[in-house]
PDB file of N, CA and C in Angstrom:
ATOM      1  N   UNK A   1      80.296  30.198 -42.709  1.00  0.00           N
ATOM      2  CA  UNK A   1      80.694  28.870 -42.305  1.00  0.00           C
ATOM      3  C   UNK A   1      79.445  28.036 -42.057  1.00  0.00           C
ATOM      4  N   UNK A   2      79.567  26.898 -42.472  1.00  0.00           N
ATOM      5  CA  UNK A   2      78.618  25.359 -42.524  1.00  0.00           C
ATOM      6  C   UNK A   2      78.410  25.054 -41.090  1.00  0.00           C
ATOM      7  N   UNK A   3      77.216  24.566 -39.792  1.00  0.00           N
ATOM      8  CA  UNK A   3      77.334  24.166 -39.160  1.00  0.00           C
ATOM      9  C   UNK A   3      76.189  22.987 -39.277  1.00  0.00           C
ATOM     10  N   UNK A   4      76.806  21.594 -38.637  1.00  0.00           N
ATOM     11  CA  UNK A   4      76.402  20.699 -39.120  1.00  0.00           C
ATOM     12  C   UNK A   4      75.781  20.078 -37.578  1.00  0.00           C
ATOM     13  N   UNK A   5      74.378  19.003 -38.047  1.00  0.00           N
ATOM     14  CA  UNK A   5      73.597  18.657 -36.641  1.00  0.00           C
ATOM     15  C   UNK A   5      73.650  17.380 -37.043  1.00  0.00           C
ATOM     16  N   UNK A   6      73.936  16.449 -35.794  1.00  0.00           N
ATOM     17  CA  UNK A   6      73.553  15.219 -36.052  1.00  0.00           C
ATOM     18  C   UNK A   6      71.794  14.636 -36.134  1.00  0.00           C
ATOM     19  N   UNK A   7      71.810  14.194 -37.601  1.00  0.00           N
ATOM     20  CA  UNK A   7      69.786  13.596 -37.241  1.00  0.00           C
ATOM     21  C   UNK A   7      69.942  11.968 -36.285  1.00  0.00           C
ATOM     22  N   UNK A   8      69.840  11.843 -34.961  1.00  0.00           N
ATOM     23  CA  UNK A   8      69.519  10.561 -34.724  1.00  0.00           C
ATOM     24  C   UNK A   8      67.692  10.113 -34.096  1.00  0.00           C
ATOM     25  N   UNK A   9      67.610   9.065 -34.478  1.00  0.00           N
ATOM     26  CA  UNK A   9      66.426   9.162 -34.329  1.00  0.00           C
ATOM     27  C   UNK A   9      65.996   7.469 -33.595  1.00  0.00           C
ATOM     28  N   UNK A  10      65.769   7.922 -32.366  1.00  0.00           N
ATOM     29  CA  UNK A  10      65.826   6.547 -31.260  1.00  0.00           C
ATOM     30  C   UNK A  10      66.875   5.586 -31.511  1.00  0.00           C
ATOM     31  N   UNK A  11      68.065   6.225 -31.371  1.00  0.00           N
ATOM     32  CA  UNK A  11      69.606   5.813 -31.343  1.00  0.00           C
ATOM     33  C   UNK A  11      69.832   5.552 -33.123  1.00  0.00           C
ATOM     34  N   UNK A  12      69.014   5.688 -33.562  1.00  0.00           N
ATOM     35  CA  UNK A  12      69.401   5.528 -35.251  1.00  0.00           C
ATOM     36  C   UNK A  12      69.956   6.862 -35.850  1.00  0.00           C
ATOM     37  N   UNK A  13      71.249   6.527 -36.018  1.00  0.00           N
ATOM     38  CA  UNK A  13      71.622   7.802 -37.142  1.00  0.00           C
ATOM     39  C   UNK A  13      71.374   7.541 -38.458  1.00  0.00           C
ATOM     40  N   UNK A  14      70.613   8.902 -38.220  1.00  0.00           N
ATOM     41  CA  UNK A  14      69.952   8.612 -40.350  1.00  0.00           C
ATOM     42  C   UNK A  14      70.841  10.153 -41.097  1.00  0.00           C
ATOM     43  N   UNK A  15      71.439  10.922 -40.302  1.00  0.00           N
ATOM     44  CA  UNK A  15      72.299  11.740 -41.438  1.00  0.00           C
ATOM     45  C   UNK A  15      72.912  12.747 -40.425  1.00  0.00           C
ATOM     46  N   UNK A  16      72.590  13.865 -41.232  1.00  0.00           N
ATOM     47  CA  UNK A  16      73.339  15.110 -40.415  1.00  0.00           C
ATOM     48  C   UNK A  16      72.282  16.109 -41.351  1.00  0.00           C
ATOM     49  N   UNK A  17      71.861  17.270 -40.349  1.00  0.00           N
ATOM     50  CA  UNK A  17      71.654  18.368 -41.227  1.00  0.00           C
ATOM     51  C   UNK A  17      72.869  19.694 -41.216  1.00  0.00           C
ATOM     52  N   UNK A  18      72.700  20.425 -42.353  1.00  0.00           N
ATOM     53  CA  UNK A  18      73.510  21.297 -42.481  1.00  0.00           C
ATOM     54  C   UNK A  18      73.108  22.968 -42.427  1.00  0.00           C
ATOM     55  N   UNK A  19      73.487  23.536 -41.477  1.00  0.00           N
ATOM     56  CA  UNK A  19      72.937  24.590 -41.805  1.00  0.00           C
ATOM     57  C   UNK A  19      73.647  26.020 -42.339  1.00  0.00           C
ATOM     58  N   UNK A  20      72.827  26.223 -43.319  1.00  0.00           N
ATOM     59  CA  UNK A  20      73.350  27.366 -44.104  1.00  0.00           C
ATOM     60  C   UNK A  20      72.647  28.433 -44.729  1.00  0.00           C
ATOM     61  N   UNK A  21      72.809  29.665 -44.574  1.00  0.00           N
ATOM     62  CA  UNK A  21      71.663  30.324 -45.080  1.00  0.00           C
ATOM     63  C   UNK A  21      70.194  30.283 -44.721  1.00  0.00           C
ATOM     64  N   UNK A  22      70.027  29.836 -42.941  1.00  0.00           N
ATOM     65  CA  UNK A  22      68.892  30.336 -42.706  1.00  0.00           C
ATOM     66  C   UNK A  22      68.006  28.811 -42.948  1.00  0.00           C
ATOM     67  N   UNK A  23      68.670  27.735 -43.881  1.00  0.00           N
ATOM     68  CA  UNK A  23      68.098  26.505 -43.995  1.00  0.00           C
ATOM     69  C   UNK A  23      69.063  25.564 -43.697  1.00  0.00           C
ATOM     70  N   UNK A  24      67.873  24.689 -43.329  1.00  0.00           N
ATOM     71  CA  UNK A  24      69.013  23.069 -42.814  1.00  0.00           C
ATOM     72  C   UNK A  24      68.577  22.482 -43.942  1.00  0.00           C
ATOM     73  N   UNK A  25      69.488  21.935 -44.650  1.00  0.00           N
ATOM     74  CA  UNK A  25      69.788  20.835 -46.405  1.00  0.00           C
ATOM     75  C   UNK A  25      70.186  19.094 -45.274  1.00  0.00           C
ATOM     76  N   UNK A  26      69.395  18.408 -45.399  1.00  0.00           N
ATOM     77  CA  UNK A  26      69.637  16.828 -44.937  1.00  0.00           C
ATOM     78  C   UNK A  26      70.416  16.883 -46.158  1.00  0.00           C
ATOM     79  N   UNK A  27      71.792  15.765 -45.510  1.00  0.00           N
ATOM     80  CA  UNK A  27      72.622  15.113 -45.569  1.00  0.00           C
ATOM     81  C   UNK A  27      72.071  13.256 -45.390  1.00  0.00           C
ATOM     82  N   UNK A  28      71.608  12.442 -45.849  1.00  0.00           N
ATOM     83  CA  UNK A  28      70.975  10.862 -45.458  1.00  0.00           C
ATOM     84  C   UNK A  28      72.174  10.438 -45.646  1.00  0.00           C
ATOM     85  N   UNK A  29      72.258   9.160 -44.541  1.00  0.00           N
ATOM     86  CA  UNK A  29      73.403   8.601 -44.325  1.00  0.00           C
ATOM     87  C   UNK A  29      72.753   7.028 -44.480  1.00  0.00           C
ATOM     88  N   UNK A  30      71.728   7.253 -43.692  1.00  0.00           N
ATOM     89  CA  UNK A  30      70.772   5.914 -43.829  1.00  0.00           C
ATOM     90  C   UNK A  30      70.228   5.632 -45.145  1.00  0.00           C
ATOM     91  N   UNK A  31      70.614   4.714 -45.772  1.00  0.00           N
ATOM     92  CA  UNK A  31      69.422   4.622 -46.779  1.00  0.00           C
ATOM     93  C   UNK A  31      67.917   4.171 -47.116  1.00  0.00           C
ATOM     94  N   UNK A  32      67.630   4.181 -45.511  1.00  0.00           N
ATOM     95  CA  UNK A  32      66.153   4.261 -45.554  1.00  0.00           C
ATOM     96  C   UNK A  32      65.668   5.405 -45.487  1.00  0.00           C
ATOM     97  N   UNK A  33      66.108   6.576 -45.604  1.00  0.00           N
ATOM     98  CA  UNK A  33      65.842   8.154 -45.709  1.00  0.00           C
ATOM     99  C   UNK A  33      66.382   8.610 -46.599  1.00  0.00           C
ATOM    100  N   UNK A  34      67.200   7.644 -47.308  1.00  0.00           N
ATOM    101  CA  UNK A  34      67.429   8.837 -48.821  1.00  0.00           C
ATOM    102  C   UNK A  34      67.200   9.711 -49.769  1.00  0.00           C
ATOM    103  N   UNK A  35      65.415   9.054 -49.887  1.00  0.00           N
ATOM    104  CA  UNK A  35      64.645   9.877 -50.692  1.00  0.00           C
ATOM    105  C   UNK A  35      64.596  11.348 -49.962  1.00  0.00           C
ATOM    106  N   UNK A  36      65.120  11.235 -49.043  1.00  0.00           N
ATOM    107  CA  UNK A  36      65.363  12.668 -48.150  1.00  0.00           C
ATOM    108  C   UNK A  36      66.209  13.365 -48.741  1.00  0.00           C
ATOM    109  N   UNK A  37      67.375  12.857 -48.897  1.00  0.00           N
ATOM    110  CA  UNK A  37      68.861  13.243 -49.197  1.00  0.00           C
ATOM    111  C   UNK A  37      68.817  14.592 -50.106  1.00  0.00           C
ATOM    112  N   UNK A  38      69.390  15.836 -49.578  1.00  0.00           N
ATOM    113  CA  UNK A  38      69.086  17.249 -50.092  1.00  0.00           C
ATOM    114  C   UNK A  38      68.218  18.291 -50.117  1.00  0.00           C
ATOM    115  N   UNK A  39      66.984  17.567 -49.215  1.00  0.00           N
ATOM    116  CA  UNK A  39      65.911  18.180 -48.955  1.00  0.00           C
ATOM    117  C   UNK A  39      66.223  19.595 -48.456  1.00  0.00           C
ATOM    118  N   UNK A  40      65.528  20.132 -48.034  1.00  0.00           N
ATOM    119  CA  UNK A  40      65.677  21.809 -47.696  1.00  0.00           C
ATOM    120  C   UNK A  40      64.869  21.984 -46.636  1.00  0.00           C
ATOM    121  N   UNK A  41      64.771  22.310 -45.546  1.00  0.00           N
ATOM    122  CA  UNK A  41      63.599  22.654 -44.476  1.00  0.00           C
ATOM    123  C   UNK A  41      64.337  24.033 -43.766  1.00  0.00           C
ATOM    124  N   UNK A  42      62.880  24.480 -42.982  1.00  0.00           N
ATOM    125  CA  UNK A  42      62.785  25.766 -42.830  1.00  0.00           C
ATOM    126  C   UNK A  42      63.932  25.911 -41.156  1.00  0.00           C
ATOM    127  N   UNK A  43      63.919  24.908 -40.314  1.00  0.00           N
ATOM    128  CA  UNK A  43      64.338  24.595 -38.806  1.00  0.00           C
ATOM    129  C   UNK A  43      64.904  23.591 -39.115  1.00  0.00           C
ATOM    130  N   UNK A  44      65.650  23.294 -37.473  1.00  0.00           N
ATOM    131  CA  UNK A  44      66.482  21.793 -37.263  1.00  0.00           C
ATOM    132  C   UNK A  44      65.049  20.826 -36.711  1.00  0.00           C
ATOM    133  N   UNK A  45      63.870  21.268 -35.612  1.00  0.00           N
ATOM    134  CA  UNK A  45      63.290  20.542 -35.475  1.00  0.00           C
ATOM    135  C   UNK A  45      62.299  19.670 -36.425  1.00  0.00           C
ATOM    136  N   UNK A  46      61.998  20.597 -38.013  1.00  0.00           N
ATOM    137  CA  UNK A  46      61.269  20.410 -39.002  1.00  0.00           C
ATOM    138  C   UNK A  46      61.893  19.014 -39.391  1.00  0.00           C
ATOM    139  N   UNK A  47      63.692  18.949 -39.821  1.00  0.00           N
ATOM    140  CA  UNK A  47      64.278  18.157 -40.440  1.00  0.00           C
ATOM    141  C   UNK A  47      64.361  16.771 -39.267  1.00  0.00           C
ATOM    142  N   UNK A  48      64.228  16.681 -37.803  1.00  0.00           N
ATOM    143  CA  UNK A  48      63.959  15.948 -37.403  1.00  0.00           C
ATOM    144  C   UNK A  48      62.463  14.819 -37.145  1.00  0.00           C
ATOM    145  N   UNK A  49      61.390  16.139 -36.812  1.00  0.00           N
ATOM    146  CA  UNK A  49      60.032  15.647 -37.332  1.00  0.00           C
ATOM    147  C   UNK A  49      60.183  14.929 -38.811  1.00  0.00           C
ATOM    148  N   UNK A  50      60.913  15.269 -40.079  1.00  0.00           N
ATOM    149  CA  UNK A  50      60.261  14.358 -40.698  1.00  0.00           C
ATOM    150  C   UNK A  50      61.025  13.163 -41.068  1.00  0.00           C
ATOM    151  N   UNK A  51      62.378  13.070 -40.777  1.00  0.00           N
ATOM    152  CA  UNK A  51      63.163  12.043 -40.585  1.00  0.00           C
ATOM    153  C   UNK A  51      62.288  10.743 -39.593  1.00  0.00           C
ATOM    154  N   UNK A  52      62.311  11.105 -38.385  1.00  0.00           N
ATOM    155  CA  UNK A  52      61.858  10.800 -37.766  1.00  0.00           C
ATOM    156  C   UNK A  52      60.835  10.102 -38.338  1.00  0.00           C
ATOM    157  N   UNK A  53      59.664  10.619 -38.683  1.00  0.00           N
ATOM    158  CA  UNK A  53      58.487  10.480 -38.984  1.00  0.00           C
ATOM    159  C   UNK A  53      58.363   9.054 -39.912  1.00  0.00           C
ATOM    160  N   UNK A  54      59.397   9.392 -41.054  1.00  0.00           N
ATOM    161  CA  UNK A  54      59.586   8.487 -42.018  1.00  0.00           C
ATOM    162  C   UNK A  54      60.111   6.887 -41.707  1.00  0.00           C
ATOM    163  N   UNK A  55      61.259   6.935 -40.370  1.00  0.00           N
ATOM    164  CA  UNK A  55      61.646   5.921 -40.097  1.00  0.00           C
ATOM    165  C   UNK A  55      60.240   4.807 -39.096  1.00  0.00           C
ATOM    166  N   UNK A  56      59.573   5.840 -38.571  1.00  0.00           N
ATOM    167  CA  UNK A  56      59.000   5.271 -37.644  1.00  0.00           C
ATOM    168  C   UNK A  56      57.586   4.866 -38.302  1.00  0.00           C
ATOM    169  N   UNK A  57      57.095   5.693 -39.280  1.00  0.00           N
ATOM    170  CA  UNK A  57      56.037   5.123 -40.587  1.00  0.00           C
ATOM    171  C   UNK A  57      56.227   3.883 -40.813  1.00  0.00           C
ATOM    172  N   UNK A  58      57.692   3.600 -41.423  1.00  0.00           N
ATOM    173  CA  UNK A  58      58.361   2.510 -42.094  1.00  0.00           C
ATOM    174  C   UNK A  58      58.441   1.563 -41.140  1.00  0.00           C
ATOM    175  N   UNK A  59      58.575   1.212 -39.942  1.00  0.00           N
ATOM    176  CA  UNK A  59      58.504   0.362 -39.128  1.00  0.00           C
ATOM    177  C   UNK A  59      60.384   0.316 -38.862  1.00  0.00           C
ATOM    178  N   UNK A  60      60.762   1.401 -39.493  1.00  0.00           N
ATOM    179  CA  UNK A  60      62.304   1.037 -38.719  1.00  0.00           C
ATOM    180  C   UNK A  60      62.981   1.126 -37.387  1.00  0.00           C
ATOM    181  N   UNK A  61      62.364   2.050 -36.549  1.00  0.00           N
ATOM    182  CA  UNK A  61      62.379   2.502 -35.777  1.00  0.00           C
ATOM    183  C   UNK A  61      60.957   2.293 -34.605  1.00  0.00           C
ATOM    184  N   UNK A  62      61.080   2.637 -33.314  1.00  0.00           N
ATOM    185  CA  UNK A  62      59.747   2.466 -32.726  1.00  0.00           C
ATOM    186  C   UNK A  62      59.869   3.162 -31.555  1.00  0.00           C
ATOM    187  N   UNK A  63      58.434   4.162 -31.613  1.00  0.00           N
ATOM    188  CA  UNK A  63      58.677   5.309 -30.528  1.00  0.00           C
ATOM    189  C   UNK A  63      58.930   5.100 -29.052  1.00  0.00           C
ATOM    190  N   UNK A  64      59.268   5.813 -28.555  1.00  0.00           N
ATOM    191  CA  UNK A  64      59.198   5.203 -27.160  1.00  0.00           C
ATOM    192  C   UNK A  64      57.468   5.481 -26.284  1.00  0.00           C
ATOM    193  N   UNK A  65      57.418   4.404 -25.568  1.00  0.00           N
ATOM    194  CA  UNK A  65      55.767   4.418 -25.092  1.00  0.00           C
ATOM    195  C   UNK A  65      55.606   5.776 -24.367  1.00  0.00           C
ATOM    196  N   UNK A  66      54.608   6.488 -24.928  1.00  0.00           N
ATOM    197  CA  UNK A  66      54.146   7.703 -23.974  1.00  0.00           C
ATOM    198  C   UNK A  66      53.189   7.721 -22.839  1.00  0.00           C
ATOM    199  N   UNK A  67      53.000   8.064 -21.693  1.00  0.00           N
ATOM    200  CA  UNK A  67      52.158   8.296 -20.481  1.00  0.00           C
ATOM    201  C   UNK A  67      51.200   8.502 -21.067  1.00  0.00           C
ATOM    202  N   UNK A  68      49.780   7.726 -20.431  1.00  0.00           N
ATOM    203  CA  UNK A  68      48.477   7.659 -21.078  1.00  0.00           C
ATOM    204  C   UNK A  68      48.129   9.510 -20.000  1.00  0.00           C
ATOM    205  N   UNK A  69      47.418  10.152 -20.842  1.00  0.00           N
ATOM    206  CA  UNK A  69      46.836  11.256 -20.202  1.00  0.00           C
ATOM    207  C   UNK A  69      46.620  11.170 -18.293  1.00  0.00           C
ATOM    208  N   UNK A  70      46.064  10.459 -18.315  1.00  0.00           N
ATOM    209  CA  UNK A  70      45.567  10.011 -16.830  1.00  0.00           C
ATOM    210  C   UNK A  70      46.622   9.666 -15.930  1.00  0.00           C
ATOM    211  N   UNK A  71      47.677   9.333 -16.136  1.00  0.00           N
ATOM    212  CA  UNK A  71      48.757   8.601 -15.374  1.00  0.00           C
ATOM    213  C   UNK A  71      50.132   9.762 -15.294  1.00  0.00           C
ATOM    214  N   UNK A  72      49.428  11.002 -15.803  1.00  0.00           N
ATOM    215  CA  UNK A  72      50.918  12.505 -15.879  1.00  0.00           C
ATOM    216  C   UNK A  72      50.205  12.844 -14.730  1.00  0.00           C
TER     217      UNK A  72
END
């Protein structure tokens, strides 16, 4: 049986991954990640790093501000 993860990425849903056989296959829902669409990765966090990655490259998305070293 298929179990399926939602990819959201700073409230953006860009797909679902699927996992089967040990790999998660993206599902793109967004079509600013399509060129994604069927990809294969090894983890669920892999398929989020690069979702992720891609939206926030692209300027679609925008990270949330992190604590400067000094201020944790």
């Amino acid at each position: 049986m298929f179990q399926s993860h939602v990819i959201e990425v700073h409230g953006v849903f860009a797909g679902a991954a699927i996992d089967a056989a040990g790999k998660f296959r993206f599902v793109a829902v967004d079509p600013r990640v399509e060129e994604l669409d069927g990809s294969e990765w090894p983890s669920l966090p892999d398929v989020q790093r690069v979702v992720g990655g891609m939206l926030v490259r692209h300027g679609h998305v925008r990270m949330a501000a992190q604590p400067r070293r000094d201020q944790v």
